[in-house]
PDB file of N, CA and C in Angstrom:
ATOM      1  N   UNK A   1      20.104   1.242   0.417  1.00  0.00           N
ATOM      2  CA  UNK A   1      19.401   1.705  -0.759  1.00  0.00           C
ATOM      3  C   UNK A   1      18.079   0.974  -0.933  1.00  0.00           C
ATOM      4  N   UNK A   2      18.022  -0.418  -0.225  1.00  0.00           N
ATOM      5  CA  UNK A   2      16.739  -1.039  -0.400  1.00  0.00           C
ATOM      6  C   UNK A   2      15.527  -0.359   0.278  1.00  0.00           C
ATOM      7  N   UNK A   3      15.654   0.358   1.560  1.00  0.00           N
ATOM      8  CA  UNK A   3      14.583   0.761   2.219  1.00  0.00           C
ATOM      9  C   UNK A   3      14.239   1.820   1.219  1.00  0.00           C
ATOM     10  N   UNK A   4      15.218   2.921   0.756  1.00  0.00           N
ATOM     11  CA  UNK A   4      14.412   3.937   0.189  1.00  0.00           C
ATOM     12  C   UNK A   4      14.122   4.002  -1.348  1.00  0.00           C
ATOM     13  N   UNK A   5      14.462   2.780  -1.746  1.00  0.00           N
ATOM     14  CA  UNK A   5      13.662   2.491  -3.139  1.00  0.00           C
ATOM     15  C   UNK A   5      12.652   2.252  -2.776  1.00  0.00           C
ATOM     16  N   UNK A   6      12.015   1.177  -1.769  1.00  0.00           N
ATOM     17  CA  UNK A   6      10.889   1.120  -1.170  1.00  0.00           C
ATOM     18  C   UNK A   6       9.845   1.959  -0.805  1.00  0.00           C
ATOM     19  N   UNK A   7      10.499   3.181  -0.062  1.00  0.00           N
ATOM     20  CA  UNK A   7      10.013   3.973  -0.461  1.00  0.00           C
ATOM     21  C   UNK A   7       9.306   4.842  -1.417  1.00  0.00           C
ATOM     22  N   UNK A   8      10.287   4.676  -2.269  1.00  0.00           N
ATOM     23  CA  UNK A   8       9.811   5.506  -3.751  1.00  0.00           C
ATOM     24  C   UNK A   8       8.941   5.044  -4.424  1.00  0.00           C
ATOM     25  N   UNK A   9       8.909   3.388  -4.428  1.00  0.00           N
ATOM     26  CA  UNK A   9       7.717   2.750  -5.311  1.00  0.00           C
ATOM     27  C   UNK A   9       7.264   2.719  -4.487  1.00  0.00           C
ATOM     28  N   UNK A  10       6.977   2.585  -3.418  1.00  0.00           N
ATOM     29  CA  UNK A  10       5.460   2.936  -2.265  1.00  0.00           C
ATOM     30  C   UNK A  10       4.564   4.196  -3.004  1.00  0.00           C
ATOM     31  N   UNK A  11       5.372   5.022  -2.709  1.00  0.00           N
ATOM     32  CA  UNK A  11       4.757   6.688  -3.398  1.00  0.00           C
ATOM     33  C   UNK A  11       4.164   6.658  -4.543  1.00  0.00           C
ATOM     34  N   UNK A  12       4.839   5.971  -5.272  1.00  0.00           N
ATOM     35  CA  UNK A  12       4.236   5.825  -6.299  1.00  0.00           C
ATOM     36  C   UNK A  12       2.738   4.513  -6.637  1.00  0.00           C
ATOM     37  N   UNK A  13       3.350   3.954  -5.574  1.00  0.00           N
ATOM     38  CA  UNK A  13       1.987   2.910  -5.981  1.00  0.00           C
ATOM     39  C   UNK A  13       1.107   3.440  -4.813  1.00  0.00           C
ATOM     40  N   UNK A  14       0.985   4.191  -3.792  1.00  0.00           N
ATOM     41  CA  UNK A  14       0.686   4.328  -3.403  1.00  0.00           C
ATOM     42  C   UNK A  14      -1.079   5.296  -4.181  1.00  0.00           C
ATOM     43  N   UNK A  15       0.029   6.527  -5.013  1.00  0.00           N
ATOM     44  CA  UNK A  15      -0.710   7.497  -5.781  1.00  0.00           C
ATOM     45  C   UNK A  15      -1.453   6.230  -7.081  1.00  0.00           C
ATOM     46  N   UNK A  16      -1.444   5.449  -7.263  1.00  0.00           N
ATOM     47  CA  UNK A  16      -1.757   4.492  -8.776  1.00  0.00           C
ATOM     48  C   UNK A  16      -3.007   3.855  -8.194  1.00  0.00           C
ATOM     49  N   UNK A  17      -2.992   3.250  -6.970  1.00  0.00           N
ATOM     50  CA  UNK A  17      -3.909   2.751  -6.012  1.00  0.00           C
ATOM     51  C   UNK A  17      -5.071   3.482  -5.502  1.00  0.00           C
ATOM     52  N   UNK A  18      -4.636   4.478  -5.236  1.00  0.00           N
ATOM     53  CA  UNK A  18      -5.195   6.117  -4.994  1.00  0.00           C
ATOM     54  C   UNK A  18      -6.544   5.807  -6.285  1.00  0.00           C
ATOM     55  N   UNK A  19      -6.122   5.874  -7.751  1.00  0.00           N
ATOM     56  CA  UNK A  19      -6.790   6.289  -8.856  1.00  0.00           C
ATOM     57  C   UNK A  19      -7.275   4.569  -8.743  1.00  0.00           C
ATOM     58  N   UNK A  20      -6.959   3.231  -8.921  1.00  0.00           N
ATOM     59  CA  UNK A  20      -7.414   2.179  -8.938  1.00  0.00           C
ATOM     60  C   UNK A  20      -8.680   1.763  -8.285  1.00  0.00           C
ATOM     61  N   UNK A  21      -9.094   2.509  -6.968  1.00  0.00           N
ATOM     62  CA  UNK A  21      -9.739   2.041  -5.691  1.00  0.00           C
ATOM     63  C   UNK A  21     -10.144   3.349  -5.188  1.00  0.00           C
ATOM     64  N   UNK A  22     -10.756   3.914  -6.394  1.00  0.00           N
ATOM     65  CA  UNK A  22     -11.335   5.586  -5.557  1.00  0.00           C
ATOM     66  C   UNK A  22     -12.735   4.958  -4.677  1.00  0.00           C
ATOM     67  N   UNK A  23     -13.241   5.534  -3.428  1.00  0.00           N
ATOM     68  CA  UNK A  23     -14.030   5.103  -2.807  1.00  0.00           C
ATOM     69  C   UNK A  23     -14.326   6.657  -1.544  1.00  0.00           C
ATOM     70  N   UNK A  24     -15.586   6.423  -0.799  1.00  0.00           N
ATOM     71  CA  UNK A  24     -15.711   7.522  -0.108  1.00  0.00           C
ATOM     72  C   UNK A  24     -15.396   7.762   1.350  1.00  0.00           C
ATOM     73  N   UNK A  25     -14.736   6.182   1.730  1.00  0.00           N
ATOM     74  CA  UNK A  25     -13.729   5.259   2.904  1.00  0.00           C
ATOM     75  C   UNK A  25     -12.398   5.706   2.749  1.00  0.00           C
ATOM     76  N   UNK A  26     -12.094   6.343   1.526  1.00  0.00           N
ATOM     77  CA  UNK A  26     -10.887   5.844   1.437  1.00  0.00           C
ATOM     78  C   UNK A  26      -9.859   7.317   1.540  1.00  0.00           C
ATOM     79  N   UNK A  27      -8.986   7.225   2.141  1.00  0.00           N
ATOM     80  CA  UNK A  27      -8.266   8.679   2.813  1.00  0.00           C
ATOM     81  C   UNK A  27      -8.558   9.303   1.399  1.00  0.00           C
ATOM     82  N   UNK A  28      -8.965  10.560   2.247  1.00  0.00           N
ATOM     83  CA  UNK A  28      -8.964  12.065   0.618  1.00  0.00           C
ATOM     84  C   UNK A  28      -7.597  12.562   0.599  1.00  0.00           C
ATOM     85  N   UNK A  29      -6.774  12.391   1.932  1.00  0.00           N
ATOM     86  CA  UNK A  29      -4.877  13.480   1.954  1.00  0.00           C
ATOM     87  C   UNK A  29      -4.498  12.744   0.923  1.00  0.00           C
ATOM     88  N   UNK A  30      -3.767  13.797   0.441  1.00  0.00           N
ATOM     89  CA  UNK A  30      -2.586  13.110  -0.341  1.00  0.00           C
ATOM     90  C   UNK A  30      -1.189  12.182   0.464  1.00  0.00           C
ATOM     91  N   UNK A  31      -1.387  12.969   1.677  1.00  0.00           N
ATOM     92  CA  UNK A  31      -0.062  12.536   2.507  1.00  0.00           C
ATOM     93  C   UNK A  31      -0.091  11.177   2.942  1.00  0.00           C
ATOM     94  N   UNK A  32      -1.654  10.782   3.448  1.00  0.00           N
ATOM     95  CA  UNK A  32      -2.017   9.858   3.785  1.00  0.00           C
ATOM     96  C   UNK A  32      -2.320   8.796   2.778  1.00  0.00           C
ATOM     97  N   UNK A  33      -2.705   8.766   1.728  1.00  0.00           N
ATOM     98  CA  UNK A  33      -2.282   7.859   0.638  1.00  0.00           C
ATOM     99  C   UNK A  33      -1.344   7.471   0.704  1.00  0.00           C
ATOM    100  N   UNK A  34      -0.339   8.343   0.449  1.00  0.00           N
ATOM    101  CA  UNK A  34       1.134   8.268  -0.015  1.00  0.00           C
ATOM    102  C   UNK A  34       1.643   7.241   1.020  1.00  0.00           C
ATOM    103  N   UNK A  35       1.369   7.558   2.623  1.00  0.00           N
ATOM    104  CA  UNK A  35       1.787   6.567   3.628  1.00  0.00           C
ATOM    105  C   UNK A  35       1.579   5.177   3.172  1.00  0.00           C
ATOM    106  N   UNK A  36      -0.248   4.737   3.036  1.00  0.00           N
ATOM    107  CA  UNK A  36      -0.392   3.960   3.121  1.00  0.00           C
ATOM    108  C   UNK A  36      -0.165   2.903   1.801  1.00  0.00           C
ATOM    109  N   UNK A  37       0.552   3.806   0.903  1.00  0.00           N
ATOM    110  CA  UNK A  37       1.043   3.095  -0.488  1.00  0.00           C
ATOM    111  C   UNK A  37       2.656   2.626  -0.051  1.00  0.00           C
ATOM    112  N   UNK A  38       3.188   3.096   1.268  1.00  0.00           N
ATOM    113  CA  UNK A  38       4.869   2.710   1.675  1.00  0.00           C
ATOM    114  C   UNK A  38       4.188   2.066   2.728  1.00  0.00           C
ATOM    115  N   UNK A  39       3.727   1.605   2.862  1.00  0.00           N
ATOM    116  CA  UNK A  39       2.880   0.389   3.583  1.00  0.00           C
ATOM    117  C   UNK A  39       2.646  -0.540   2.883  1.00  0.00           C
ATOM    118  N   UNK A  40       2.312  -0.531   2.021  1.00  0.00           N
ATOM    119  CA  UNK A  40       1.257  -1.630   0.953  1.00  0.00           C
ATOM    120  C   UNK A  40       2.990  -1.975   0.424  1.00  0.00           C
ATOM    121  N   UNK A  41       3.483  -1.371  -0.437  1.00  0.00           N
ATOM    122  CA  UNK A  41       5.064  -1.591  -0.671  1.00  0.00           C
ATOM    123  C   UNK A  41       6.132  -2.420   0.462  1.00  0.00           C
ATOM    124  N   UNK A  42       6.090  -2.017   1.989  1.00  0.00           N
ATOM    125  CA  UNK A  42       6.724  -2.872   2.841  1.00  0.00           C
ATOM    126  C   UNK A  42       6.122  -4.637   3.219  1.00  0.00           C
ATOM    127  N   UNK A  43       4.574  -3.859   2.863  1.00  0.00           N
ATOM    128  CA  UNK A  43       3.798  -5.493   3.469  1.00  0.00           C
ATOM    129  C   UNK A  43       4.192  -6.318   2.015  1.00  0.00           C
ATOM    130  N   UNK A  44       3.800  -5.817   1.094  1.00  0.00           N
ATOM    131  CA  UNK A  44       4.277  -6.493  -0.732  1.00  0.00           C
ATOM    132  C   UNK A  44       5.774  -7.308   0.225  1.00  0.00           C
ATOM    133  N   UNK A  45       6.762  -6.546   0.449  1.00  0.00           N
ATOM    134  CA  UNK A  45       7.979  -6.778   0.660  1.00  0.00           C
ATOM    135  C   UNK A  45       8.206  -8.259   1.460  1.00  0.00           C
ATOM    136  N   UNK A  46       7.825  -7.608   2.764  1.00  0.00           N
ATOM    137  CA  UNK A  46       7.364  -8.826   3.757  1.00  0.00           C
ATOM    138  C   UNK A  46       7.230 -10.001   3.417  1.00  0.00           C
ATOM    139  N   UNK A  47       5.813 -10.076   2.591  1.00  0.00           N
ATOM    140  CA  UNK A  47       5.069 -11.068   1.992  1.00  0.00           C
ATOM    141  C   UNK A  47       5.921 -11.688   0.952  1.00  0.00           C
ATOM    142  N   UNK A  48       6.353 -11.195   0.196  1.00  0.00           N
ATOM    143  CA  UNK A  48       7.403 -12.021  -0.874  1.00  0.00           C
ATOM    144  C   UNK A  48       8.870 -12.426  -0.192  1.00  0.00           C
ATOM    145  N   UNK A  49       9.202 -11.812   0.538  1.00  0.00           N
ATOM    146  CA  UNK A  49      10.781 -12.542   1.182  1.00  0.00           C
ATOM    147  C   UNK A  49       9.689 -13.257   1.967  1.00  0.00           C
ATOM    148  N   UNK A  50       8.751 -13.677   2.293  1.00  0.00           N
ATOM    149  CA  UNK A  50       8.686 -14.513   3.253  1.00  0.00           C
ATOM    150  C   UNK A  50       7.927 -15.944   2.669  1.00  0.00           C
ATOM    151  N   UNK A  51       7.384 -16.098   1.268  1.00  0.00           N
ATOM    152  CA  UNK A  51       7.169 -16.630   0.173  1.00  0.00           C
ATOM    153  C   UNK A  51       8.404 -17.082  -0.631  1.00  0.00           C
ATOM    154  N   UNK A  52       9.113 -16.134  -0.785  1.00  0.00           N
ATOM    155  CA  UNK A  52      10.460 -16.687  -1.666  1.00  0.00           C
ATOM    156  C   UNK A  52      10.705 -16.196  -3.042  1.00  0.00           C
ATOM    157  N   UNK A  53       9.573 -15.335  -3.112  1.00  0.00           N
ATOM    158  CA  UNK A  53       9.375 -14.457  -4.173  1.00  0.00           C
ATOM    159  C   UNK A  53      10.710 -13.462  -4.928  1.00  0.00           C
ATOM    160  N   UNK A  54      11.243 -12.745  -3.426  1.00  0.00           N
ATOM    161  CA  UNK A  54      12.386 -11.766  -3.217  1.00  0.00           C
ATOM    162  C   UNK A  54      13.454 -12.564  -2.683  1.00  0.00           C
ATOM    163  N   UNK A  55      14.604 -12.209  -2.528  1.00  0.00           N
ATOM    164  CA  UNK A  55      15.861 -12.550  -1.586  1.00  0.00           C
ATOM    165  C   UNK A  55      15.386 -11.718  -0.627  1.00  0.00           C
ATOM    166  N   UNK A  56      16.842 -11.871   0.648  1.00  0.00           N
ATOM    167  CA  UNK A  56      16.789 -11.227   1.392  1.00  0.00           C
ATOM    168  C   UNK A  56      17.222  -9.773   1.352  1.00  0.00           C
ATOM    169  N   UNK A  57      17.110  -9.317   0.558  1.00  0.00           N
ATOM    170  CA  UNK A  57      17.758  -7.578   0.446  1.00  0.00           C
ATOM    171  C   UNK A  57      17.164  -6.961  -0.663  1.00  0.00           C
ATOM    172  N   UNK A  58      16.220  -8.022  -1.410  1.00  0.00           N
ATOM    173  CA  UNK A  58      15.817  -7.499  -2.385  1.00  0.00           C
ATOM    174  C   UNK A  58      13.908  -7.128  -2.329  1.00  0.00           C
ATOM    175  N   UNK A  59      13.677  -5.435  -2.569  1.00  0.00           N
ATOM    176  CA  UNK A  59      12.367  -5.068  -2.502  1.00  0.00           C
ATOM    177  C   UNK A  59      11.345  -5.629  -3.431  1.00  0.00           C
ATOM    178  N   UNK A  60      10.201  -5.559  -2.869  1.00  0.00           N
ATOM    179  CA  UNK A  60       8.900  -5.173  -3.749  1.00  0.00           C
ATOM    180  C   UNK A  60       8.974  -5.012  -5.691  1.00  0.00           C
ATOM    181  N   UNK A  61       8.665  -5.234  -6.667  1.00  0.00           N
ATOM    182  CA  UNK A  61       8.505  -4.948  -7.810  1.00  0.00           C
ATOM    183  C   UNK A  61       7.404  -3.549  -7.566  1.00  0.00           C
ATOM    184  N   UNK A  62       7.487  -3.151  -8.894  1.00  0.00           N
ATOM    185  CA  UNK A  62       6.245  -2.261  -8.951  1.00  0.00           C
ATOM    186  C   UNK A  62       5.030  -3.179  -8.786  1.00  0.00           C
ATOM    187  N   UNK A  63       4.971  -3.758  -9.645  1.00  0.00           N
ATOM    188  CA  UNK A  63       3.046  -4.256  -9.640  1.00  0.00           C
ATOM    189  C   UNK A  63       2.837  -5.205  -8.013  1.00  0.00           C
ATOM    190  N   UNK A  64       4.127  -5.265  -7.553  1.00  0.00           N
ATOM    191  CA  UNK A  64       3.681  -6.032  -6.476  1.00  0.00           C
ATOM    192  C   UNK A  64       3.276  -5.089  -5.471  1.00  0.00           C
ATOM    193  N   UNK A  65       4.136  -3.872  -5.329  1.00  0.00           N
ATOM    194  CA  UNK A  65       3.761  -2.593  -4.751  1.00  0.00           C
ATOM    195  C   UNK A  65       2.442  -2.467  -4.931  1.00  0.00           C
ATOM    196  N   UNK A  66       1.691  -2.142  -5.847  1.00  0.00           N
ATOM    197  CA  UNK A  66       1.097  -1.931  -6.575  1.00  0.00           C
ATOM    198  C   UNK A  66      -0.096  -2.762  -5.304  1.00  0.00           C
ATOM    199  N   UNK A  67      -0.139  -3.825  -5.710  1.00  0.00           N
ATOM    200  CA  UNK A  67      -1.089  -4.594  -5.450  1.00  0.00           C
ATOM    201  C   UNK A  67      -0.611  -4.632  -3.513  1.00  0.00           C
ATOM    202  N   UNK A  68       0.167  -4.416  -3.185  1.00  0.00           N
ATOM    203  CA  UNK A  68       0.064  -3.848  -1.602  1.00  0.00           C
ATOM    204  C   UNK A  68      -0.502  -2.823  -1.188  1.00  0.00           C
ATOM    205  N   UNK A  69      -0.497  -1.886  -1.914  1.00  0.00           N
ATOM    206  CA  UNK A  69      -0.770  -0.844  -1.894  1.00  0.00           C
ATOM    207  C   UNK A  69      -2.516  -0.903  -1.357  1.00  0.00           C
ATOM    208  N   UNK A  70      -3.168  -1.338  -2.907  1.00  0.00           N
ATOM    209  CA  UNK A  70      -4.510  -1.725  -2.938  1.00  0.00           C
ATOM    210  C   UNK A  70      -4.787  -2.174  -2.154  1.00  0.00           C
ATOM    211  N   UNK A  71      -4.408  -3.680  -1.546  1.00  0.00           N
ATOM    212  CA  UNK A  71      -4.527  -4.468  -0.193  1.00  0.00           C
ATOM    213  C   UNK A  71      -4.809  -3.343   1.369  1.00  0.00           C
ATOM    214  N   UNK A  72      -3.674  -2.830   1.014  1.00  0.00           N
ATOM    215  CA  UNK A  72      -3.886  -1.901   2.662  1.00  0.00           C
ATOM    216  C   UNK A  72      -4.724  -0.652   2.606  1.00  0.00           C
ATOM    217  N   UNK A  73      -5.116  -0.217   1.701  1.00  0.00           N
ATOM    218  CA  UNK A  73      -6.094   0.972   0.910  1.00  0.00           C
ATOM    219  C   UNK A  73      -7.659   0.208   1.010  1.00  0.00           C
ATOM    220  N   UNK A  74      -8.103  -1.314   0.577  1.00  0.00           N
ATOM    221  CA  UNK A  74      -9.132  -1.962   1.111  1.00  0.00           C
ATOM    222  C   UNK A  74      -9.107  -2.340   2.797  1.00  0.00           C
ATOM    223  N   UNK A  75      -8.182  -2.551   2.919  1.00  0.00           N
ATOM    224  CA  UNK A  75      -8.229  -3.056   5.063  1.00  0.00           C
ATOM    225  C   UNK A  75      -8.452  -1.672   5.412  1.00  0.00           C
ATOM    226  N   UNK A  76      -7.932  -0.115   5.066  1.00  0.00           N
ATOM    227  CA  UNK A  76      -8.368   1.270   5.216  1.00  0.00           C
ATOM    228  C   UNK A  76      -9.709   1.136   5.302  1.00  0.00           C
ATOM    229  N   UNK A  77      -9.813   0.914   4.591  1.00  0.00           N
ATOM    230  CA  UNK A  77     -11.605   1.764   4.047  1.00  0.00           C
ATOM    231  C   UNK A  77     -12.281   0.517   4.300  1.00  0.00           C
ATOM    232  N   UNK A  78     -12.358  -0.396   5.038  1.00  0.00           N
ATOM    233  CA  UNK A  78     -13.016  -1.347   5.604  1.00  0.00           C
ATOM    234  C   UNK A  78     -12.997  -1.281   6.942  1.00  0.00           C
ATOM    235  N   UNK A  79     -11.991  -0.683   7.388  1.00  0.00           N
ATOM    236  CA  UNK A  79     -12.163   0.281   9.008  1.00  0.00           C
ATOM    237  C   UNK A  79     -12.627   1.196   9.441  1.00  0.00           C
ATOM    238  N   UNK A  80     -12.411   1.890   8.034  1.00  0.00           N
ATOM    239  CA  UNK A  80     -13.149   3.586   8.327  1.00  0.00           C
ATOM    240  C   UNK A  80     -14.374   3.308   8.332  1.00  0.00           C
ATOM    241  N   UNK A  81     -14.696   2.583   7.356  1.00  0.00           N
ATOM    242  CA  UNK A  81     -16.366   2.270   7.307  1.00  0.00           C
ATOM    243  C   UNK A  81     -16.906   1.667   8.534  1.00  0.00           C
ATOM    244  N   UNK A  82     -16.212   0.624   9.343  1.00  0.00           N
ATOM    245  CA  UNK A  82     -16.963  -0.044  10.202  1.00  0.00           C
ATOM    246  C   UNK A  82     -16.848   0.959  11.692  1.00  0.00           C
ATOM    247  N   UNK A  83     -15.857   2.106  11.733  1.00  0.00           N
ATOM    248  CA  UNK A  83     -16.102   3.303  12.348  1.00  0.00           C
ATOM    249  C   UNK A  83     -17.115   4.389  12.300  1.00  0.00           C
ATOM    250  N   UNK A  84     -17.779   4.458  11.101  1.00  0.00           N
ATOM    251  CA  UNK A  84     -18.449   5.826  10.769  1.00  0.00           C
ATOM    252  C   UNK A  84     -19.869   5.293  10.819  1.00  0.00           C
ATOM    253  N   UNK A  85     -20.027   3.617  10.772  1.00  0.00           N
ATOM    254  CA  UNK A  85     -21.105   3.425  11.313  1.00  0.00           C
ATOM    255  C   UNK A  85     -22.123   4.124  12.172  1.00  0.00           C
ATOM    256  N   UNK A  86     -23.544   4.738  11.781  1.00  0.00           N
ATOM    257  CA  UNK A  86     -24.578   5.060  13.134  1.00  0.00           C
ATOM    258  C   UNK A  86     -25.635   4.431  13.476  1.00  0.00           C
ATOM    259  N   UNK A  87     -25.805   4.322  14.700  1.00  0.00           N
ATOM    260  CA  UNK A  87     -26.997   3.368  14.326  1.00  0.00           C
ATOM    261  C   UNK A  87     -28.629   4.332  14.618  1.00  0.00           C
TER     262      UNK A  87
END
């Protein structure tokens, strides 16, 4: 049940992050948000069991989601940008 709560607040922080960090780098899909908000939610995860934040079985909070989310939504759009570069 832990992975796909993870899930769910990914999605959701994923879409919150979306509206937090609008930018012209930053994915327009919805689908692709949504990924990279169950990204930002697993790395949140990561990062706190590996801090001491979480136990071992226990996920992400929202705002920590939240703020993963944002994290991997800026490393996004700090790639895309240094891609779309012309010279």
């Amino acid at each position: 049940m832990g992975i796909l709560w993870t899930i769910i607040i990914g999605f959701l922080a994923g879409v919150i992050a979306k509206f937090i960090m609008p930018g012209p780098n930053e994915p327009a899909g919805f689908i692709l948000t949504t990924i990279l908000g169950i990204v930002g939610a697993f790395v949140a995860t990561f990062i706190g069991q590996a801090v001491g934040w979480y136990g071992p079985n226990q996920g992400a909070g929202f705002i920590g989601a939240i703020v993963g989310a944002v994290i991997v939504l800026a490393i996004y759009g700090f790639v895309a940008s240094r891609r779309t570069t012309t010279y």
